[in-house]
PDB file of N, CA and C in Angstrom:
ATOM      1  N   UNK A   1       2.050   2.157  15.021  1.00  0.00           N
ATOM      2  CA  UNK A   1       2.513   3.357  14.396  1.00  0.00           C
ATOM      3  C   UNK A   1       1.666   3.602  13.144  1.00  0.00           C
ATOM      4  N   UNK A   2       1.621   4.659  12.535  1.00  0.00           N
ATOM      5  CA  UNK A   2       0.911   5.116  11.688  1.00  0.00           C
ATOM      6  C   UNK A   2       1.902   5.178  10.220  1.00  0.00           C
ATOM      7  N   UNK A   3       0.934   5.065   9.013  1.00  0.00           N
ATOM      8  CA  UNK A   3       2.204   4.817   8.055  1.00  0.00           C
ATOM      9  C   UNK A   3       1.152   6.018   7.120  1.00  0.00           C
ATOM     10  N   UNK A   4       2.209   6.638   6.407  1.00  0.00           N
ATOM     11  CA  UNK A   4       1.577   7.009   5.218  1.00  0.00           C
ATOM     12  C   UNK A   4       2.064   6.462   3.711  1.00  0.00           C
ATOM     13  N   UNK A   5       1.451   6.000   2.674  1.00  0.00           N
ATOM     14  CA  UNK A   5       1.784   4.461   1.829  1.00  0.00           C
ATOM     15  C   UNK A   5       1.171   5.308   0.615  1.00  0.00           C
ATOM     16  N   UNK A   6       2.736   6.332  -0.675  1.00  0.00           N
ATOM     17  CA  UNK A   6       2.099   6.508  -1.538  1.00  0.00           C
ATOM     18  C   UNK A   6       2.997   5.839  -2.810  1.00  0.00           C
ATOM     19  N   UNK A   7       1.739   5.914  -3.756  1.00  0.00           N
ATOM     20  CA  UNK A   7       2.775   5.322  -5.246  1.00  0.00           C
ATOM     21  C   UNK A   7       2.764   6.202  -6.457  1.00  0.00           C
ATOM     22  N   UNK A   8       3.365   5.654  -7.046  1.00  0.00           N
ATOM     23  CA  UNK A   8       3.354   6.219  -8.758  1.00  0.00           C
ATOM     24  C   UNK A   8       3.789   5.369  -9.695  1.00  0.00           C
ATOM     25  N   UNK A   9       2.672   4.710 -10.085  1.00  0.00           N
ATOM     26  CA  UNK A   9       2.956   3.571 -11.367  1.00  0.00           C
ATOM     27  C   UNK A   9       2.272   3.864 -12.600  1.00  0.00           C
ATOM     28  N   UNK A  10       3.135   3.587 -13.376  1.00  0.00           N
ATOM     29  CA  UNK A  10       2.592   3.686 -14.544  1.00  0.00           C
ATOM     30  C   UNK A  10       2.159   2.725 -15.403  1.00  0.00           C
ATOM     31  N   UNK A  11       2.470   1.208 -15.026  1.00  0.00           N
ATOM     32  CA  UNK A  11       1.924   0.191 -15.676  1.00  0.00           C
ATOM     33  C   UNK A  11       0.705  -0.234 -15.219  1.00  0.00           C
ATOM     34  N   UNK A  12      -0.652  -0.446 -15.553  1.00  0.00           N
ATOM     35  CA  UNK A  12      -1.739  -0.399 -15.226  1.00  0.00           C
ATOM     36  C   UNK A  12      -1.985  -1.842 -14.733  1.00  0.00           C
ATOM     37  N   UNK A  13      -1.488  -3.244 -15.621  1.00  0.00           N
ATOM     38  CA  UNK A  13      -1.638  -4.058 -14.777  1.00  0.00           C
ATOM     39  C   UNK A  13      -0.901  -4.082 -13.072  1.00  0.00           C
ATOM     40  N   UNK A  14       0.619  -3.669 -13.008  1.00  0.00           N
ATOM     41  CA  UNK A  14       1.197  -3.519 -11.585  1.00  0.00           C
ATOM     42  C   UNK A  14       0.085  -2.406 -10.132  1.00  0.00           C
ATOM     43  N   UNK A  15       0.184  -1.269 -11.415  1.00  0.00           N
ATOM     44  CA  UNK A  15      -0.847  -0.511 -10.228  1.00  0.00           C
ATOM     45  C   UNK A  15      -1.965  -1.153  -9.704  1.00  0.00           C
ATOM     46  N   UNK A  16      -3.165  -2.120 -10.590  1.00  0.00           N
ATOM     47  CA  UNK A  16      -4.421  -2.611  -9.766  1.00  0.00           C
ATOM     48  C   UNK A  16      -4.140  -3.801  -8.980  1.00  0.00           C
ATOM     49  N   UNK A  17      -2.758  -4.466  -9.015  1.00  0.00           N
ATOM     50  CA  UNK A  17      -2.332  -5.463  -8.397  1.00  0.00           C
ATOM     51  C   UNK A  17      -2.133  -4.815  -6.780  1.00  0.00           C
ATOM     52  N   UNK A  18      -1.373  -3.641  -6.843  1.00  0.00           N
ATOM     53  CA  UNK A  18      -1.205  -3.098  -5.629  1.00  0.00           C
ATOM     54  C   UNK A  18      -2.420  -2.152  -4.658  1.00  0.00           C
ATOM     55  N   UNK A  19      -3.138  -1.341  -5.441  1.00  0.00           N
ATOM     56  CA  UNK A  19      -4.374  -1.265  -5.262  1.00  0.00           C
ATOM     57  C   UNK A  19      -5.030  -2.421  -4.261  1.00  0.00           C
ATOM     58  N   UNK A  20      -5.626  -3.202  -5.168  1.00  0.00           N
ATOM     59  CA  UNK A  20      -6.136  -4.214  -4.489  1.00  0.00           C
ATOM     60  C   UNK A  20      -5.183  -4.846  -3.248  1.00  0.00           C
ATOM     61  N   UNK A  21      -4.537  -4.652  -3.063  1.00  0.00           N
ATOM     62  CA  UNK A  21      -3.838  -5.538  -1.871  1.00  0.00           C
ATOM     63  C   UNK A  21      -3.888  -4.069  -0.909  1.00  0.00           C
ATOM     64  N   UNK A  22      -3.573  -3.243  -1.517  1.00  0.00           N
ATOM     65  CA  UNK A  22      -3.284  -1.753   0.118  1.00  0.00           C
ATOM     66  C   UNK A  22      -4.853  -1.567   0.431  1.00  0.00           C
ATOM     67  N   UNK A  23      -5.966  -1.522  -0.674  1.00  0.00           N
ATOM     68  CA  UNK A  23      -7.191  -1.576  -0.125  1.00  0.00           C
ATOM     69  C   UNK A  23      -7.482  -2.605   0.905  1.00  0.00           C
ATOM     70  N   UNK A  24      -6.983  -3.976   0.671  1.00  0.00           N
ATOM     71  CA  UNK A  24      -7.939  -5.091   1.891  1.00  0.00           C
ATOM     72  C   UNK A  24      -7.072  -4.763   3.140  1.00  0.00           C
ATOM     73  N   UNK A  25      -6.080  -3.714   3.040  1.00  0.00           N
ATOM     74  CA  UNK A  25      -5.055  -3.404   4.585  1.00  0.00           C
ATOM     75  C   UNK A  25      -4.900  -1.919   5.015  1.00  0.00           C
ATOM     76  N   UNK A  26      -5.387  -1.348   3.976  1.00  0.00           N
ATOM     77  CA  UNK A  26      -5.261   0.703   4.287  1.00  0.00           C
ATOM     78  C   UNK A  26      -6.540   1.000   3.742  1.00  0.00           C
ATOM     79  N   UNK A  27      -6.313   2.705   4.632  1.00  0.00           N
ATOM     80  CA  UNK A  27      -7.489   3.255   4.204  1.00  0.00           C
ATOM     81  C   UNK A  27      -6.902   4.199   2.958  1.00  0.00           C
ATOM     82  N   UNK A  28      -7.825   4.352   2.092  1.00  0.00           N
ATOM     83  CA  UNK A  28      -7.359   4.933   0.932  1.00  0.00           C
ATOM     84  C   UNK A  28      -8.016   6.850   1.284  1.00  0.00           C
ATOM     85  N   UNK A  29      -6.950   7.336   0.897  1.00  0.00           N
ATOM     86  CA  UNK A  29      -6.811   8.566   0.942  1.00  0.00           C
ATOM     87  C   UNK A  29      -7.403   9.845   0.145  1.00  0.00           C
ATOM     88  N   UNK A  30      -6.778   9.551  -0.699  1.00  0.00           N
ATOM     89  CA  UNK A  30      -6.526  10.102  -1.939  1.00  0.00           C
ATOM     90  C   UNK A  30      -6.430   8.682  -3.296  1.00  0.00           C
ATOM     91  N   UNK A  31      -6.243   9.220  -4.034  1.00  0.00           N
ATOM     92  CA  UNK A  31      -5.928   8.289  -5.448  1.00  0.00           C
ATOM     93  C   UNK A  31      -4.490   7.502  -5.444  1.00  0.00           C
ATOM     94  N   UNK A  32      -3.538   7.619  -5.033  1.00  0.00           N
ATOM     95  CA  UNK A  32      -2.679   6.865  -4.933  1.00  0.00           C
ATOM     96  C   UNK A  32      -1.775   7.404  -3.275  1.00  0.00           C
ATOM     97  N   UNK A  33      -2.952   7.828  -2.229  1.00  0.00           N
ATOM     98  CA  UNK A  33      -2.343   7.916  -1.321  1.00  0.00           C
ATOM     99  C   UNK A  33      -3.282   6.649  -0.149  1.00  0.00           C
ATOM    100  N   UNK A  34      -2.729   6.366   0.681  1.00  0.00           N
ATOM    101  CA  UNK A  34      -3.501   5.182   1.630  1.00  0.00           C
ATOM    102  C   UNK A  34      -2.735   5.128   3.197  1.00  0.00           C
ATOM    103  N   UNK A  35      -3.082   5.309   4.100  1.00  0.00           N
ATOM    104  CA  UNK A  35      -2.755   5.287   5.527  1.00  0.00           C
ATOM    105  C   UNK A  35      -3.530   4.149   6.182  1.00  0.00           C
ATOM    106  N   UNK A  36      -2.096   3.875   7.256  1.00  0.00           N
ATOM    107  CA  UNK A  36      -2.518   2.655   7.741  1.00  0.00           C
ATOM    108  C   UNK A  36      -2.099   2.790   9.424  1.00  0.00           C
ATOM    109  N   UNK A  37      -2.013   1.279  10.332  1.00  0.00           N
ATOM    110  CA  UNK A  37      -1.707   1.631  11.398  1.00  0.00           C
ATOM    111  C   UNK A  37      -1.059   0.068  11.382  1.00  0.00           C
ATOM    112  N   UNK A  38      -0.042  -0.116  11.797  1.00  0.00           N
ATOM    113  CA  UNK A  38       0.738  -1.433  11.697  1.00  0.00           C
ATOM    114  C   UNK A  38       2.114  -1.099  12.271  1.00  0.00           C
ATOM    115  N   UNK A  39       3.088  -2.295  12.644  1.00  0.00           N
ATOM    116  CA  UNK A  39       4.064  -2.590  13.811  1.00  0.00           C
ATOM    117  C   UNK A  39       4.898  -2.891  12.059  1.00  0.00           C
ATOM    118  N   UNK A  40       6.274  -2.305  12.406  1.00  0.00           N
ATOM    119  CA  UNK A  40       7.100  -2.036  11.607  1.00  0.00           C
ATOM    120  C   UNK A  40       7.465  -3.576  10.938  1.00  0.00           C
ATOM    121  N   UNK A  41       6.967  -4.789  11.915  1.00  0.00           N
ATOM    122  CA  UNK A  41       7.169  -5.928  11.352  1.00  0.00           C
ATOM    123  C   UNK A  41       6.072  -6.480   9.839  1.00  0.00           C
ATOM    124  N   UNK A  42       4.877  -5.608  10.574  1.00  0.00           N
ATOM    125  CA  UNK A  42       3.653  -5.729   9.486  1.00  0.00           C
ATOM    126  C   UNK A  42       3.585  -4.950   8.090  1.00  0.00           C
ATOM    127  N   UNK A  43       4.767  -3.755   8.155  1.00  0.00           N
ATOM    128  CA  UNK A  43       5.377  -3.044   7.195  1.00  0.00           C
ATOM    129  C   UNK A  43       6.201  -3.908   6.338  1.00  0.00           C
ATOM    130  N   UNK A  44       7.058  -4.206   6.131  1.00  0.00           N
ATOM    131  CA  UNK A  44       7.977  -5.602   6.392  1.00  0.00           C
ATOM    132  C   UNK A  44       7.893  -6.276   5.497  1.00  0.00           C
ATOM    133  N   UNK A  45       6.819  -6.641   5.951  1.00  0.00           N
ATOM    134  CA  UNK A  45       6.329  -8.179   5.092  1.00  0.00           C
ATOM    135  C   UNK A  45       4.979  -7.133   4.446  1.00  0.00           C
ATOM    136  N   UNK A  46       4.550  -6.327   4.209  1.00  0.00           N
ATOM    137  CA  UNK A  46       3.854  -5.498   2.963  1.00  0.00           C
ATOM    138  C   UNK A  46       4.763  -5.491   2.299  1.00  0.00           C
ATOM    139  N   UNK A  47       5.675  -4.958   2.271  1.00  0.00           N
ATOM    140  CA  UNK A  47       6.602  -4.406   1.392  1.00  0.00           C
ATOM    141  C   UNK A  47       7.375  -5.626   0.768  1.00  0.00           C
ATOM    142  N   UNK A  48       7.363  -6.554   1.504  1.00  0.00           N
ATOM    143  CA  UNK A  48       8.157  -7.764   0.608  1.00  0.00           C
ATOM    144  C   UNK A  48       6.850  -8.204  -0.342  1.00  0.00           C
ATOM    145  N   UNK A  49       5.545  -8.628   0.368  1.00  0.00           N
ATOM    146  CA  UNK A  49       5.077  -8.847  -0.625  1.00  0.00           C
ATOM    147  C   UNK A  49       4.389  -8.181  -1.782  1.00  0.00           C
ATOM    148  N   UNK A  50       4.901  -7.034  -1.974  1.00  0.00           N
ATOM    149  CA  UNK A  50       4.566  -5.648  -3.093  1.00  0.00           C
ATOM    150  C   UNK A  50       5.493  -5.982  -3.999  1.00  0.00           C
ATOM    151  N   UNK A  51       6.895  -6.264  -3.477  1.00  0.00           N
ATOM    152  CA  UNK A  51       8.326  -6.437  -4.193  1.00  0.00           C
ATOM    153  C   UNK A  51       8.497  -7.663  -4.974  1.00  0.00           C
TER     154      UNK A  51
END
């Protein structure tokens, strides 16, 4: 499935932390937009490890 993966942070260390991790797994879009293609399990465990 196809994901569309956007943010809005305002703390600059949190934002390049996440950055860097959606770059080595999405394609970046826009500036804080990034699309991907992954099984809702691979969503999952992004999102836990963002959290």
């Amino acid at each position: 499935m196809k994901y569309i993966i956007c943010y809005d942070i305002k703390e600059d260390r949190i934002r390049t932390r996440v950055v860097k991790y959606l770059e080595a797994r999405a394609l970046r879009v826009q500036y804080s937009v990034f699309t991907c293609h992954a099984t809702a399990a691979q969503m999952n465990d992004m999102r836990e490890e963002l959290t």
